[in-house]
Protein backbone atom coordinates (compact mmCIF):
# COMPACT_ATOMS: atom_id res chain seq x y z
CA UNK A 1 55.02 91.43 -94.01
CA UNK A 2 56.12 88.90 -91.43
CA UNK A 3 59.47 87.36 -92.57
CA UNK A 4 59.54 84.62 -89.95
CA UNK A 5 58.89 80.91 -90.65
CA UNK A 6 56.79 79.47 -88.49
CA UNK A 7 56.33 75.21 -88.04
CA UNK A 8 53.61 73.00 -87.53
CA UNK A 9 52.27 69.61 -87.81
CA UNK A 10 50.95 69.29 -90.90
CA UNK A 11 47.35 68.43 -92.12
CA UNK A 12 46.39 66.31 -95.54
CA UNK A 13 45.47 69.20 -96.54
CA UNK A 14 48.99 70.63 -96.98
CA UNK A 15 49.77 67.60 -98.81
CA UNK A 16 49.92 69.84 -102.26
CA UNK A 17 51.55 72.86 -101.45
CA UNK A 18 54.30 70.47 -99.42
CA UNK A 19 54.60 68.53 -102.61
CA UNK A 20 55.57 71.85 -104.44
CA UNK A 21 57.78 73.08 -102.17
CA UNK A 22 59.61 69.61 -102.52
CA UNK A 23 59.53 69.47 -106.18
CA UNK A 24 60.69 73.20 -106.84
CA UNK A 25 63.63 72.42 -104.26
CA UNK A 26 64.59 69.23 -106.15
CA UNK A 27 64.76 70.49 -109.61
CA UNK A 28 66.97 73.77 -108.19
CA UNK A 29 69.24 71.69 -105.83
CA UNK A 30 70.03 68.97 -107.83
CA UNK A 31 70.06 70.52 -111.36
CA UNK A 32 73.32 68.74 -112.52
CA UNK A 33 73.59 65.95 -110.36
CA UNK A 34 70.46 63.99 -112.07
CA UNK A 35 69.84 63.87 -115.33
CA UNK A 36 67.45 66.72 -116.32
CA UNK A 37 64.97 64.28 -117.57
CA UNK A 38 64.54 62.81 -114.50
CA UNK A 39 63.66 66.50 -112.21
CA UNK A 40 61.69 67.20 -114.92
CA UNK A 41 59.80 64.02 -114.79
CA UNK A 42 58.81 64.88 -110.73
CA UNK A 43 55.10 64.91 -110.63
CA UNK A 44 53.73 67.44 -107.49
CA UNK A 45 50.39 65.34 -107.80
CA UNK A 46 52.44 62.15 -107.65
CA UNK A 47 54.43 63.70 -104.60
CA UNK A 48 51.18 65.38 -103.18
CA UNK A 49 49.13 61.49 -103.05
CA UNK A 50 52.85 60.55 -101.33
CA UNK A 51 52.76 63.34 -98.55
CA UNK A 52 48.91 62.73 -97.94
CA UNK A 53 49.54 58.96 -97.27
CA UNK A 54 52.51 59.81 -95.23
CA UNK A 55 51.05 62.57 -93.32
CA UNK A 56 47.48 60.57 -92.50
CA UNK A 57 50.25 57.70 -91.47
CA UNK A 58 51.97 59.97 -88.99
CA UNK A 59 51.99 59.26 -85.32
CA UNK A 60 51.14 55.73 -86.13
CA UNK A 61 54.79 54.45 -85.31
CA UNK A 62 55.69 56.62 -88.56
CA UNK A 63 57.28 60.05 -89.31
CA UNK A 64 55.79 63.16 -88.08
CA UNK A 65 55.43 65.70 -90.60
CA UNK A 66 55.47 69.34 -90.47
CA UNK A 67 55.76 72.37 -92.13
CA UNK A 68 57.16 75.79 -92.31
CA UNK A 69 54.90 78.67 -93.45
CA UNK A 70 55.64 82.40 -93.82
CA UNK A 71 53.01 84.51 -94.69
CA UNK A 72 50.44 81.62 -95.24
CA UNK A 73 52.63 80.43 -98.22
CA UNK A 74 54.34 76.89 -97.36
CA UNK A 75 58.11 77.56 -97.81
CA UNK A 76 59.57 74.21 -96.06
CA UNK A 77 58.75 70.51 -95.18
CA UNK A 78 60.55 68.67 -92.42
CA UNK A 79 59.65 64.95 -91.55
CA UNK A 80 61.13 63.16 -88.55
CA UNK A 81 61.20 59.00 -87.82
């Protein structure tokens, strides 16, 4: 098993598993500085339909977004103005 993360512009395809990674993160991070019902209310298809736009937006005077993958499982999301 290869342990290092690896980057790369992402696809609106990765739009979902992005989403998740950004969801899960959220609701561990922040558990206690927003109200519970609010992380819990995070939709990953909500956040998915976000990070597709935003991706299929990218290089047009917009953020580039990437990912990092280990193991062909998406484990980060990095997006730059």
């Amino acid at each position: 098993m290869d342990a290092s993360v690896k980057l790369r512009e992402a696809t609106p395809d990765n739009a979902p598993a992005i989403a998740r990674v950004q969801v899960k993160t959220w609701r561990t991070a922040c558990r206690g500085l927003y109200p519970d019902a609010f992380l819990t209310s995070l939709s990953v298809e909500e956040k998915s339909t976000h990070w597709r736009k935003t991706i299929e937006r990218s290089g047009q005077d917009f953020a580039e977004v990437g990912y990092g993958w280990t193991d062909l499982r998406v484990v980060a999301k990095c997006a730059a103005p």
